[in-house]
Protein backbone atom coordinates (compact mmCIF):
# COMPACT_ATOMS: atom_id res chain seq x y z
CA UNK A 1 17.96 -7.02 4.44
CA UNK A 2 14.90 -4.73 4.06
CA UNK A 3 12.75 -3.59 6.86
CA UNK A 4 9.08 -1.63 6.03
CA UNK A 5 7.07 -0.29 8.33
CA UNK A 6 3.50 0.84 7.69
CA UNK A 7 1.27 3.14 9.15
CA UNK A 8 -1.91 5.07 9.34
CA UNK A 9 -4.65 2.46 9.27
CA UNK A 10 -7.60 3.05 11.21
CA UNK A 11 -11.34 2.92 11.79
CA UNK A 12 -13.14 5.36 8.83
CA UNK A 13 -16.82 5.85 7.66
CA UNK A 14 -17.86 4.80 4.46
CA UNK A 15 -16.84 8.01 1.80
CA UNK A 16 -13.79 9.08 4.25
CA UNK A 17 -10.73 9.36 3.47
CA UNK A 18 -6.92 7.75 4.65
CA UNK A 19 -3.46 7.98 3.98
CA UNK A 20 -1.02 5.29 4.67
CA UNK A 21 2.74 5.67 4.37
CA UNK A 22 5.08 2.69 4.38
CA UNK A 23 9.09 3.66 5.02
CA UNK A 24 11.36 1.17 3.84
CA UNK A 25 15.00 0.43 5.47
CA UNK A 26 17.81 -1.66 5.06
CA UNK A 27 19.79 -2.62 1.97
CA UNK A 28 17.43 -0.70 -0.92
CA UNK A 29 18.92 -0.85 -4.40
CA UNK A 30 17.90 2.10 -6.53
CA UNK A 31 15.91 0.59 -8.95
CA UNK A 32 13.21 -1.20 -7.30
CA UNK A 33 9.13 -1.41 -7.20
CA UNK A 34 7.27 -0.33 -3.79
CA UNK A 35 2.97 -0.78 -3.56
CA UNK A 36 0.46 -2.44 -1.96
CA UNK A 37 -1.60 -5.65 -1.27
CA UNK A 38 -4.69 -5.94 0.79
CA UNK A 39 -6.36 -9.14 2.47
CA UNK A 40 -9.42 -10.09 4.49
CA UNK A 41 -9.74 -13.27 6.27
CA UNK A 42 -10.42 -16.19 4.27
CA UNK A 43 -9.16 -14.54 0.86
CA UNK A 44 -6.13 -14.23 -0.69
CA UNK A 45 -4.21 -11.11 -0.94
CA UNK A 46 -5.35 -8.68 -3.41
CA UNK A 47 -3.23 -6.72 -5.17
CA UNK A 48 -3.98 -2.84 -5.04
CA UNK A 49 -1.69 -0.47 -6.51
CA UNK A 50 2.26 -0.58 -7.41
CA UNK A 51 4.81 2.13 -8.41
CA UNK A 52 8.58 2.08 -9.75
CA UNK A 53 11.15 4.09 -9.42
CA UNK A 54 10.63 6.74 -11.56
CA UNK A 55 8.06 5.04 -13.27
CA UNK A 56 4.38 5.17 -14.13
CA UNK A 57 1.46 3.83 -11.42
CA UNK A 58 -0.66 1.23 -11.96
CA UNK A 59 -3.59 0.21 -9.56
CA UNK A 60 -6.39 -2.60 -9.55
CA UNK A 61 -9.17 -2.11 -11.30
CA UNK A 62 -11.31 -2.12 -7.69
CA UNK A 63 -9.62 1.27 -6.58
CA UNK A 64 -8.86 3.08 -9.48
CA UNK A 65 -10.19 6.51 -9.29
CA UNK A 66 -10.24 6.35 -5.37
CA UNK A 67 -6.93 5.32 -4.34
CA UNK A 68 -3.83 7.34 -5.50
CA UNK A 69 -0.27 5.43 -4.92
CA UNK A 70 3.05 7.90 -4.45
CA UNK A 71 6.26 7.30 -3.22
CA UNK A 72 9.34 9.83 -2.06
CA UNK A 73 12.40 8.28 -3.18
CA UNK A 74 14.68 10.46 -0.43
CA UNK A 75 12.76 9.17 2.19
CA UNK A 76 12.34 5.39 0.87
CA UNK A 77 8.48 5.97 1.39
CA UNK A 78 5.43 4.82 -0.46
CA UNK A 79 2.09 6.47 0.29
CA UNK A 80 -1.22 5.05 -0.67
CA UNK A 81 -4.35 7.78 -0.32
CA UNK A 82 -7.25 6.21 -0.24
CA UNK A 83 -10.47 7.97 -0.86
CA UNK A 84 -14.14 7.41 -1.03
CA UNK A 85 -13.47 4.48 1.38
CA UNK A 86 -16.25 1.79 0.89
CA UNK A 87 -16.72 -1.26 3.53
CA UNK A 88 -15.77 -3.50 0.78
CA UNK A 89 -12.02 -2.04 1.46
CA UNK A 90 -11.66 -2.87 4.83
CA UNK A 91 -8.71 -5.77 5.29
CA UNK A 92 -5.14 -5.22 6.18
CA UNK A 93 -3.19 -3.50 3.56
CA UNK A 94 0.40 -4.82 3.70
CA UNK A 95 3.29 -2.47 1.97
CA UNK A 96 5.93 -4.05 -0.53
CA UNK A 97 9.40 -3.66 -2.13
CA UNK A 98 10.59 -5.43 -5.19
CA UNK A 99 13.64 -5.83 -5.93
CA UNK A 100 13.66 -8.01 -9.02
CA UNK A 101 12.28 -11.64 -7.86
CA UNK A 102 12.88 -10.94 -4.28
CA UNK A 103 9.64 -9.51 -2.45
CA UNK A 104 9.61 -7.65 1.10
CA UNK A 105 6.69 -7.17 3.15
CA UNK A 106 5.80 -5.17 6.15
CA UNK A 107 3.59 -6.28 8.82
CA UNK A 108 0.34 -4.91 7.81
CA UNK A 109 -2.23 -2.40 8.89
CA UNK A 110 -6.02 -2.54 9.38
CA UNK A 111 -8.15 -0.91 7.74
CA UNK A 112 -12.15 -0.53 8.53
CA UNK A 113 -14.84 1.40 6.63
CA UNK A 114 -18.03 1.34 8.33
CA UNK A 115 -21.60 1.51 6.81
């Protein structure tokens, strides 16, 4: 079983800045995919940004250039910087591991850009 815990949401102004980490536990194989989903009530989760192990990023078209995803493989953590917040982010961005079909989650953190 896999456990991930993220962090670091908050309240931010519109053009500020955040970082949120997500540290994964458990049973991790090596090879796996860790990123991010967001959702606000009454939609369904977005997709925001994903990462392999030791592979290339890839993020959605609505944060590319703002949002940067890394992850420390020694320390089973995924980071997603997110800059030049806009009030269209705000939602609760929920962490992820992949490990082939089978998907992890973590509990979610808010997120709020004010205008």
């Amino acid at each position: 079983q896999v456990q991930l815990v993220e962090s670091g949401g908050g309240l931010v102004q519109t053009g500020g800045s955040l970082r949120l980490p997500c540290v994964a536990s458990g049973s991790i194989f090596r090879i796996n995919v860790m990123g991010w989903y967001r959702q606000t009530p009454g939609k369904q989760r977005e997709w925001v940004a994903a990462m392999p192990t030791g592979g290339s990023t890839n993020y959605a078209d609505s944060v590319k250039g703002r949002f940067t995803i890394s992850r420390d493989n020694a320390k089973n953590t995924v980071y997603l910087q997110m800059n030049s917040l806009q009030p269209e982010d705000t939602a609760v961005y929920y962490c992820y591991l992949a490990e082939g079909p089978t998907h992890y989650w973590g509990q979610g953190t808010q997120v709020t850009v004010s205008s």
